[in-house]
PDB file of N, CA and C in Angstrom:
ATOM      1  N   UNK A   1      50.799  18.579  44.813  1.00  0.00           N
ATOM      2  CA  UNK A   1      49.794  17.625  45.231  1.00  0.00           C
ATOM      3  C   UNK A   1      48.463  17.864  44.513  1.00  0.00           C
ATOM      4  N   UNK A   2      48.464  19.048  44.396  1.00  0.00           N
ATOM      5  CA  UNK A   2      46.773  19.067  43.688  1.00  0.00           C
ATOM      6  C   UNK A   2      46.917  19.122  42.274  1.00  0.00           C
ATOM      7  N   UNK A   3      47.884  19.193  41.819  1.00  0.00           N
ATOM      8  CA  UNK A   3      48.694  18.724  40.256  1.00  0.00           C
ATOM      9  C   UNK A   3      48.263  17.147  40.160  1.00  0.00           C
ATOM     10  N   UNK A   4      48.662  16.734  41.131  1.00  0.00           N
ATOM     11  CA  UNK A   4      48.173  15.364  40.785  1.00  0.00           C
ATOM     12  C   UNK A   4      46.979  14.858  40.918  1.00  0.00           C
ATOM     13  N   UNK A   5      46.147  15.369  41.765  1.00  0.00           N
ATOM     14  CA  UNK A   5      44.466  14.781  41.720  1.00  0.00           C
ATOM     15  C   UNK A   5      43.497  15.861  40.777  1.00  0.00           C
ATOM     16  N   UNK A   6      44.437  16.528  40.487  1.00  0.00           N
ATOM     17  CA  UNK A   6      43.428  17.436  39.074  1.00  0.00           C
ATOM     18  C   UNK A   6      43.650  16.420  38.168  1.00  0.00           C
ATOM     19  N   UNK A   7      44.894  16.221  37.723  1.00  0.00           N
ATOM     20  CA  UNK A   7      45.384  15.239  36.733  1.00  0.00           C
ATOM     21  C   UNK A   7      44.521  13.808  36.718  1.00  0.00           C
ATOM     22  N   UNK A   8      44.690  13.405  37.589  1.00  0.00           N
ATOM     23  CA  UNK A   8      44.103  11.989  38.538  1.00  0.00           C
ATOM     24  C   UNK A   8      42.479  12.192  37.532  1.00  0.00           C
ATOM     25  N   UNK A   9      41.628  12.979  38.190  1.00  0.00           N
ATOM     26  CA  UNK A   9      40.180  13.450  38.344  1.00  0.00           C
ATOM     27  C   UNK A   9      39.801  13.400  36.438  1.00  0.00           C
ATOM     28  N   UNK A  10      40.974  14.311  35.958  1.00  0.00           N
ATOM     29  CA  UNK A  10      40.856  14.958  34.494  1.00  0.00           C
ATOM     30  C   UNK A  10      40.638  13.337  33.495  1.00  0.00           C
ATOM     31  N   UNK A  11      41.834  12.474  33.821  1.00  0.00           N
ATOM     32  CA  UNK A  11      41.985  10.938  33.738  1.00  0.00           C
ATOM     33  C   UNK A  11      40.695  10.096  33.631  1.00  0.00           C
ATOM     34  N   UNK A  12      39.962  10.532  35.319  1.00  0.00           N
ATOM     35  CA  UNK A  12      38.981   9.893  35.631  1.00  0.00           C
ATOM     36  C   UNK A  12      37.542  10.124  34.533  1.00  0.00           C
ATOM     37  N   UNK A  13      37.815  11.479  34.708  1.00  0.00           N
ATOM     38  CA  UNK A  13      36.359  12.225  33.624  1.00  0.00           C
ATOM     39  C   UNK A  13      36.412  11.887  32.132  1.00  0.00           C
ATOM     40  N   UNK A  14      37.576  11.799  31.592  1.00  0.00           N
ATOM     41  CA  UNK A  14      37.536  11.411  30.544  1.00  0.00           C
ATOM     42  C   UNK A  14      37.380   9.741  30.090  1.00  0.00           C
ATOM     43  N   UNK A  15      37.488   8.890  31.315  1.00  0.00           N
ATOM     44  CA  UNK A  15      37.316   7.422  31.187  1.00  0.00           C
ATOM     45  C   UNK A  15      36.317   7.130  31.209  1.00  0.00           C
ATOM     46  N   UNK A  16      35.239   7.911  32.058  1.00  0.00           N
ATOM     47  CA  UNK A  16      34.046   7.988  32.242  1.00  0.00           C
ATOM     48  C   UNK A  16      33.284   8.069  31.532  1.00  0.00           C
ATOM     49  N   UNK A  17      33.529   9.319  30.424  1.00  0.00           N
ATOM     50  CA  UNK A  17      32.800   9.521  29.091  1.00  0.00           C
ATOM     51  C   UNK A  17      32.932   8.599  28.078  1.00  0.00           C
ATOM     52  N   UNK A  18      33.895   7.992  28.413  1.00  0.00           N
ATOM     53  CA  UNK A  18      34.337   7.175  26.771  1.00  0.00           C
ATOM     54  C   UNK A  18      33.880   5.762  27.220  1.00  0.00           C
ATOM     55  N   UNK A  19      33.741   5.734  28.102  1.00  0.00           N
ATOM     56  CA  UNK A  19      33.186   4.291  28.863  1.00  0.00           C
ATOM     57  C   UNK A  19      31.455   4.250  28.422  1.00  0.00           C
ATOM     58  N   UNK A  20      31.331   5.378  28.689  1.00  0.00           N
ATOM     59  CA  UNK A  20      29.773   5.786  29.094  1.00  0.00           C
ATOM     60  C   UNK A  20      29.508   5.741  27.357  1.00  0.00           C
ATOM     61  N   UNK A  21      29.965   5.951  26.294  1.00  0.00           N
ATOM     62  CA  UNK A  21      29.954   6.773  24.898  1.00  0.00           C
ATOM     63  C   UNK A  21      29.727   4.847  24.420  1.00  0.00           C
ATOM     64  N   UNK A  22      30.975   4.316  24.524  1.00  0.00           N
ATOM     65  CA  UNK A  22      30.819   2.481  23.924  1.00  0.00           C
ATOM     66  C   UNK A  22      29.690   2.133  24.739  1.00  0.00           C
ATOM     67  N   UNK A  23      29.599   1.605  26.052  1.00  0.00           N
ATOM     68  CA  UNK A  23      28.511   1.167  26.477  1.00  0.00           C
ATOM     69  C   UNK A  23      26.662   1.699  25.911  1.00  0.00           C
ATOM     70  N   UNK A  24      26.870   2.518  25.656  1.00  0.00           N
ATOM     71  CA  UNK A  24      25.465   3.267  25.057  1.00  0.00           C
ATOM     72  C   UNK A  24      25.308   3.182  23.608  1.00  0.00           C
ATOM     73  N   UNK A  25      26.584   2.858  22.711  1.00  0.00           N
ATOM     74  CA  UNK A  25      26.435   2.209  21.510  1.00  0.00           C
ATOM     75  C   UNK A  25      26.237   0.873  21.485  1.00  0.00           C
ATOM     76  N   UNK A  26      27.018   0.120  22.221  1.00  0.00           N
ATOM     77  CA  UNK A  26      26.517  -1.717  22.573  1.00  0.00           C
ATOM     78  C   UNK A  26      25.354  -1.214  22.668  1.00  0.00           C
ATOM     79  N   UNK A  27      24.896  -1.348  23.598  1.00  0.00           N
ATOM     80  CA  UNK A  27      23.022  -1.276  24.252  1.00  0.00           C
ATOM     81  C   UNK A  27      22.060  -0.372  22.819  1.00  0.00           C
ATOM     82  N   UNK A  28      22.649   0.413  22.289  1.00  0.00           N
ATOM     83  CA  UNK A  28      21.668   0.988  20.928  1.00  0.00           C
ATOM     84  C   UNK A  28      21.744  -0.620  20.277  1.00  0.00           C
ATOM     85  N   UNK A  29      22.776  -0.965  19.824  1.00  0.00           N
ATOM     86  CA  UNK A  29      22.971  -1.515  19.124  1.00  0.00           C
ATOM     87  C   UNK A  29      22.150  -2.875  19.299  1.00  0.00           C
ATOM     88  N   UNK A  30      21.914  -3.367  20.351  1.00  0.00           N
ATOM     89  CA  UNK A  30      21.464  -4.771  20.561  1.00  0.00           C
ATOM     90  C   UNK A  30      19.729  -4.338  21.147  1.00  0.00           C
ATOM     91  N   UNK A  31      19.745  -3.343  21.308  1.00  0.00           N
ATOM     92  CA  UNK A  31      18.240  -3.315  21.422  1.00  0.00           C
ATOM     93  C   UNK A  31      17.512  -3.266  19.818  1.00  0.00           C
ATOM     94  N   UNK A  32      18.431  -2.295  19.251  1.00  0.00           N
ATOM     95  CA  UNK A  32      17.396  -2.530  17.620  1.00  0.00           C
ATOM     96  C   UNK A  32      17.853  -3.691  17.147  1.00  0.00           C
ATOM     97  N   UNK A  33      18.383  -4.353  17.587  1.00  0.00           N
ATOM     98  CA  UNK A  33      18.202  -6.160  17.200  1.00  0.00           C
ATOM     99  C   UNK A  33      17.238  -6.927  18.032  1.00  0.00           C
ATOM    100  N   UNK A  34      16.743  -5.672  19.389  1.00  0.00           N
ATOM    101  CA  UNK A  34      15.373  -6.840  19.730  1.00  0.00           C
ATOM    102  C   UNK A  34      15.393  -7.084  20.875  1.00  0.00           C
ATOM    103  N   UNK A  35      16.892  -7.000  21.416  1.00  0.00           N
ATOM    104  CA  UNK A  35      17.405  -7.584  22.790  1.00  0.00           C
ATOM    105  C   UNK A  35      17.356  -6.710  23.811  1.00  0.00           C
ATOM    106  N   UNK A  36      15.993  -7.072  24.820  1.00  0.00           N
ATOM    107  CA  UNK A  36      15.795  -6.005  25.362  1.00  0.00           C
ATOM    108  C   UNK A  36      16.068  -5.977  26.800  1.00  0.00           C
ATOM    109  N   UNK A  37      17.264  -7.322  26.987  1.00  0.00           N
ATOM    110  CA  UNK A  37      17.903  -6.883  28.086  1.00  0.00           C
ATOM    111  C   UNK A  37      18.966  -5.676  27.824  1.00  0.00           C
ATOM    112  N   UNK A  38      19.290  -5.761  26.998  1.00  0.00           N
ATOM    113  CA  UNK A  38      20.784  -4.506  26.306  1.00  0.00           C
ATOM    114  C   UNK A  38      20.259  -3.269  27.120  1.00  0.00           C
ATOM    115  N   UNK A  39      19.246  -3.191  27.824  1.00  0.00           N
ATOM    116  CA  UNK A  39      18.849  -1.956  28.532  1.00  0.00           C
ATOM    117  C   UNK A  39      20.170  -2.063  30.026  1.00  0.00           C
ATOM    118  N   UNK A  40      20.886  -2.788  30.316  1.00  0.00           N
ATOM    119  CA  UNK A  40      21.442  -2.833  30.986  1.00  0.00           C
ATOM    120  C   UNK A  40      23.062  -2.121  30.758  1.00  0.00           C
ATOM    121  N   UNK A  41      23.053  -1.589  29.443  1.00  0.00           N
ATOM    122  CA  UNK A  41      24.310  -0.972  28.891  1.00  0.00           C
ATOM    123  C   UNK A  41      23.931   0.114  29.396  1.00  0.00           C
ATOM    124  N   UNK A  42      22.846   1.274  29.794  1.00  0.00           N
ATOM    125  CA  UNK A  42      22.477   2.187  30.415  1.00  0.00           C
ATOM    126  C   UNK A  42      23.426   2.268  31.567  1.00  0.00           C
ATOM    127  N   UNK A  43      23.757   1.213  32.349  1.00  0.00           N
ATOM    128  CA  UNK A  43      23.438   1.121  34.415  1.00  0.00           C
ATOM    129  C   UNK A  43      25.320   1.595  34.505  1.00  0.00           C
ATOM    130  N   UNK A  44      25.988   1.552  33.617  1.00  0.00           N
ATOM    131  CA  UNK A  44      27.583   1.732  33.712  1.00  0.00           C
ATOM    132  C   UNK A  44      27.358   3.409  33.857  1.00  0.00           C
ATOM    133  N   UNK A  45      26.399   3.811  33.165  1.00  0.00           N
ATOM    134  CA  UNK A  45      27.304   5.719  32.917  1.00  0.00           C
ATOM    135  C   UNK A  45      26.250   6.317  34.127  1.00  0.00           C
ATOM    136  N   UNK A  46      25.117   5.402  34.682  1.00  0.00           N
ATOM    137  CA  UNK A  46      25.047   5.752  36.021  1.00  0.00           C
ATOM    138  C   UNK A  46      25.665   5.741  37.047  1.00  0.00           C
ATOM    139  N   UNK A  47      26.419   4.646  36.952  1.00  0.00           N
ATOM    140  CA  UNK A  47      27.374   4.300  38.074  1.00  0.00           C
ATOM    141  C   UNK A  47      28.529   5.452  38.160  1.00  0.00           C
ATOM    142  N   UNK A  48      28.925   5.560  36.882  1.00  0.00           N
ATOM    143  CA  UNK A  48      29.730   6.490  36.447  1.00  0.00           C
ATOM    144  C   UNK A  48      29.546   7.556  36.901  1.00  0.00           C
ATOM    145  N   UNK A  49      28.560   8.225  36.718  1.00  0.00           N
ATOM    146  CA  UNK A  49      28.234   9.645  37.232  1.00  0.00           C
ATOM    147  C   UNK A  49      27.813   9.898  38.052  1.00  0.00           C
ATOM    148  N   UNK A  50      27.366   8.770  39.248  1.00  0.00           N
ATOM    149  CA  UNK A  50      27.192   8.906  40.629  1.00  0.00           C
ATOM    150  C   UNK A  50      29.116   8.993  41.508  1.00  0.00           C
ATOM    151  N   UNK A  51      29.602   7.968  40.407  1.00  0.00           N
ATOM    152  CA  UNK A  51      31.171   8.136  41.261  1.00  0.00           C
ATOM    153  C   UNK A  51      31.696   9.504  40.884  1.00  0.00           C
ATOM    154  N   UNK A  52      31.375  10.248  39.886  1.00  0.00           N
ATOM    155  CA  UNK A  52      32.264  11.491  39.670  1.00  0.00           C
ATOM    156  C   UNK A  52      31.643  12.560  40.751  1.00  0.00           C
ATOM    157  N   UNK A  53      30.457  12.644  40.983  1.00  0.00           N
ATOM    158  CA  UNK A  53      29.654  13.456  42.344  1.00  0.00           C
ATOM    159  C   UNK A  53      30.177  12.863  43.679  1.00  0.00           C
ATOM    160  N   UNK A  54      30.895  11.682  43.827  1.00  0.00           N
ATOM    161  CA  UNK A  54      30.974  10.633  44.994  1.00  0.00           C
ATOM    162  C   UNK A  54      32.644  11.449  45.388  1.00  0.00           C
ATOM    163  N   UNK A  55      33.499  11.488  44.042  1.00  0.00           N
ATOM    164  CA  UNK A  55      35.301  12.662  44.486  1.00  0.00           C
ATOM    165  C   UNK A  55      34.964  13.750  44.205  1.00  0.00           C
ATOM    166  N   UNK A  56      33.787  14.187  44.156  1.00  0.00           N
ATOM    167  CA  UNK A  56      33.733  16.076  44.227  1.00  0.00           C
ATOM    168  C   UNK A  56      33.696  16.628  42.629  1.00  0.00           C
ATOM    169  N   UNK A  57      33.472  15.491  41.652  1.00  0.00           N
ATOM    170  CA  UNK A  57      33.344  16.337  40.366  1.00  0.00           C
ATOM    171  C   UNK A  57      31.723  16.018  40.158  1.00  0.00           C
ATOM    172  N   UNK A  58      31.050  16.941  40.621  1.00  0.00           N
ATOM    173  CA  UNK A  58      29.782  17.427  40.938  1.00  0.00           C
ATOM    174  C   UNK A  58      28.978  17.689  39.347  1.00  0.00           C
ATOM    175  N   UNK A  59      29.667  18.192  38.762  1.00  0.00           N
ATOM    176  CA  UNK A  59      29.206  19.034  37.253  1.00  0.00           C
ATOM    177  C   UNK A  59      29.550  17.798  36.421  1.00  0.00           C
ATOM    178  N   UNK A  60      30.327  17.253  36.546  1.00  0.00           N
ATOM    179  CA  UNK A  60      30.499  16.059  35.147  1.00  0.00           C
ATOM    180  C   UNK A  60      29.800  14.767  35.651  1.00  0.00           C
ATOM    181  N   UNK A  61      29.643  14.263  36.903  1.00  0.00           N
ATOM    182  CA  UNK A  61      28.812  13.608  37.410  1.00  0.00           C
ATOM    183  C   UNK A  61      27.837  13.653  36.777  1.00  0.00           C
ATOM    184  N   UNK A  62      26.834  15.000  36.878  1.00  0.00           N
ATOM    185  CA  UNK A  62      25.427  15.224  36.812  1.00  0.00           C
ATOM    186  C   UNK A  62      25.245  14.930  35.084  1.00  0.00           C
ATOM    187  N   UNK A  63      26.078  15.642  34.242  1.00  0.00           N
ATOM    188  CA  UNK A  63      25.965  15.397  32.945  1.00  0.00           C
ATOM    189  C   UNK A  63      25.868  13.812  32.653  1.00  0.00           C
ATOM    190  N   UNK A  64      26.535  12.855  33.531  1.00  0.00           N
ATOM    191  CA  UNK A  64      26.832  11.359  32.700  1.00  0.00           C
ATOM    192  C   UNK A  64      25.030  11.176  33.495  1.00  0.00           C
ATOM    193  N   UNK A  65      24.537  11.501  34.392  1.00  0.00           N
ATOM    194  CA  UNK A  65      23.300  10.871  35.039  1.00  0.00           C
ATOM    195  C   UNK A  65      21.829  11.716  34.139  1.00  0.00           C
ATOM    196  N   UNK A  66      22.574  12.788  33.490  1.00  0.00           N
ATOM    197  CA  UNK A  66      21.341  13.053  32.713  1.00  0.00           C
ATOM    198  C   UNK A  66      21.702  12.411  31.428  1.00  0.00           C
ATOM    199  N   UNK A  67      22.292  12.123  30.877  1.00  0.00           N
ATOM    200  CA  UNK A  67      22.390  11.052  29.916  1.00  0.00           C
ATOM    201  C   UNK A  67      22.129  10.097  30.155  1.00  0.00           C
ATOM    202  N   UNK A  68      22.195   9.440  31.511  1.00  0.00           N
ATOM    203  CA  UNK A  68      21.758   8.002  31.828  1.00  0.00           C
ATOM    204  C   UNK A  68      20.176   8.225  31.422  1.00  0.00           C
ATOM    205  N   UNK A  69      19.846   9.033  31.939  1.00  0.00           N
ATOM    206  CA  UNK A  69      18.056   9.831  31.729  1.00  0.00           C
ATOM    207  C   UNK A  69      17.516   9.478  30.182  1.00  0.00           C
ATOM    208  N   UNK A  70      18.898  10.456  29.407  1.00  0.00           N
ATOM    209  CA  UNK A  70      18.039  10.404  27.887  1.00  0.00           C
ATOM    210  C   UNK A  70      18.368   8.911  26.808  1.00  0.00           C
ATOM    211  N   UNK A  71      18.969   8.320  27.553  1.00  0.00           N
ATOM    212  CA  UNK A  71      19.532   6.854  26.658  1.00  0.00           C
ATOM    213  C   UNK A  71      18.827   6.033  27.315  1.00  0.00           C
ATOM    214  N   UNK A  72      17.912   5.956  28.647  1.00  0.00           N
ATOM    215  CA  UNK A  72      16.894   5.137  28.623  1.00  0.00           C
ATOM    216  C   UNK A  72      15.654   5.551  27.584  1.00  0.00           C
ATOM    217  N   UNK A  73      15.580   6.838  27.465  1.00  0.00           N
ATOM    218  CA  UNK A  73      14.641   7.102  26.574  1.00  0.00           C
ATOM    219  C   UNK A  73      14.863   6.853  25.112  1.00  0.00           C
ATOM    220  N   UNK A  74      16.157   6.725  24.873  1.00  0.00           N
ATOM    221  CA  UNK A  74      16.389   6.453  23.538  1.00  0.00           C
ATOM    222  C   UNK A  74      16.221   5.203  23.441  1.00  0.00           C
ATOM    223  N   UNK A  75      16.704   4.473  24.087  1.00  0.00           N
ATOM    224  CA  UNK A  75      16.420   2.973  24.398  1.00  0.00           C
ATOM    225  C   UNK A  75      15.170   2.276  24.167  1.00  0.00           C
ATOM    226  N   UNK A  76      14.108   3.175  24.551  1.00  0.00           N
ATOM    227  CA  UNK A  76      12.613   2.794  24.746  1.00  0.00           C
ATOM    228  C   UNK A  76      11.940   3.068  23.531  1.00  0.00           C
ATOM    229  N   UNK A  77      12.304   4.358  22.741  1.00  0.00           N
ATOM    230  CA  UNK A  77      12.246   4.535  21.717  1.00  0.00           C
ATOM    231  C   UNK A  77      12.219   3.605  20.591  1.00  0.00           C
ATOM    232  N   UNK A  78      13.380   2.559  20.944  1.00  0.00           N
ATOM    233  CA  UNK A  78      13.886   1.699  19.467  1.00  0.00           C
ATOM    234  C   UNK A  78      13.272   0.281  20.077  1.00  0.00           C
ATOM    235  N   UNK A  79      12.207  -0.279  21.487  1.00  0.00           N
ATOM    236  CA  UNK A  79      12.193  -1.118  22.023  1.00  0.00           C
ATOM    237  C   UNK A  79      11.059  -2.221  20.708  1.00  0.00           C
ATOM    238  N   UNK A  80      11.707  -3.033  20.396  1.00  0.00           N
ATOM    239  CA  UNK A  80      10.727  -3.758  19.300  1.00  0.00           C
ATOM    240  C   UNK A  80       9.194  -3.595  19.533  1.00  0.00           C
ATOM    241  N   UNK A  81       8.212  -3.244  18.997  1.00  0.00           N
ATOM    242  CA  UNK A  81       6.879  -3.297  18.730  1.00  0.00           C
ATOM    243  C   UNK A  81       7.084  -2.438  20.333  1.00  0.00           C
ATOM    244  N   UNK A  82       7.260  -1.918  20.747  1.00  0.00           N
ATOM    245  CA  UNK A  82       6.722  -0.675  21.875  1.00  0.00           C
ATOM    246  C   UNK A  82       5.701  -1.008  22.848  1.00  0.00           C
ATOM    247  N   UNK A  83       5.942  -2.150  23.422  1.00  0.00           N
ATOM    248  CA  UNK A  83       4.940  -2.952  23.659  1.00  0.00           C
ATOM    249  C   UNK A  83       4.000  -1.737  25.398  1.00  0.00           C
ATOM    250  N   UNK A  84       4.948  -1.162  25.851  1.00  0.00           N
ATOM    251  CA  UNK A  84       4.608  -0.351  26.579  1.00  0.00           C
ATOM    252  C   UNK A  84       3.383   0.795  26.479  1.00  0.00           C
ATOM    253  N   UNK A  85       4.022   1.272  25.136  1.00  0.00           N
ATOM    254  CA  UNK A  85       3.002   2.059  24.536  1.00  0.00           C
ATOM    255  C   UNK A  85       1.743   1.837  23.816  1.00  0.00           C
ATOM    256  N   UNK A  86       1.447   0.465  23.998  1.00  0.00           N
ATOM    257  CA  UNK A  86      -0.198   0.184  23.657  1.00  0.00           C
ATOM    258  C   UNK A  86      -1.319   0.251  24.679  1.00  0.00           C
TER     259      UNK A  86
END
């Protein structure tokens, strides 16, 4: 039984990342074209890493939510003319 929800979990963590990995290239990708809703490619690997803390994977959770952290910042980084920062 716990063969199978390690397995299950292992499944889960790795869908998570690779989910989290495309979605954060879309959203790079369409913000340095300008589009600055693409900030919404961020909100998946939050979701993501609140559900891996939500079945008890506590440690890979936290990693996808501090990345949610640094890909808004990367995000803001590439935001056309930085309009924030004037």
């Amino acid at each position: 039984m716990d063969a199978n929800i390690k397995r299950k979990n292992s499944r889960l963590i790795n869908l998570s990342y690779i989910t989290s990995a495309v979605t954060y290239l879309i959203g790079w990708y369409l913000i340095t074209l300008g589009h600055l809703w693409a900030f919404i490619f961020a909100v998946p690997t939050l979701v993501l890493g609140l559900n891996l803390i939500k079945i008890g994977e506590r440690r890979y959770g936290l990693v996808l939510i501090i990345f949610f952290i640094v890909w808004l910042c990367i995000y803001y980084s590439y935001m056309p003319g930085q309009s924030l920062n004037r």
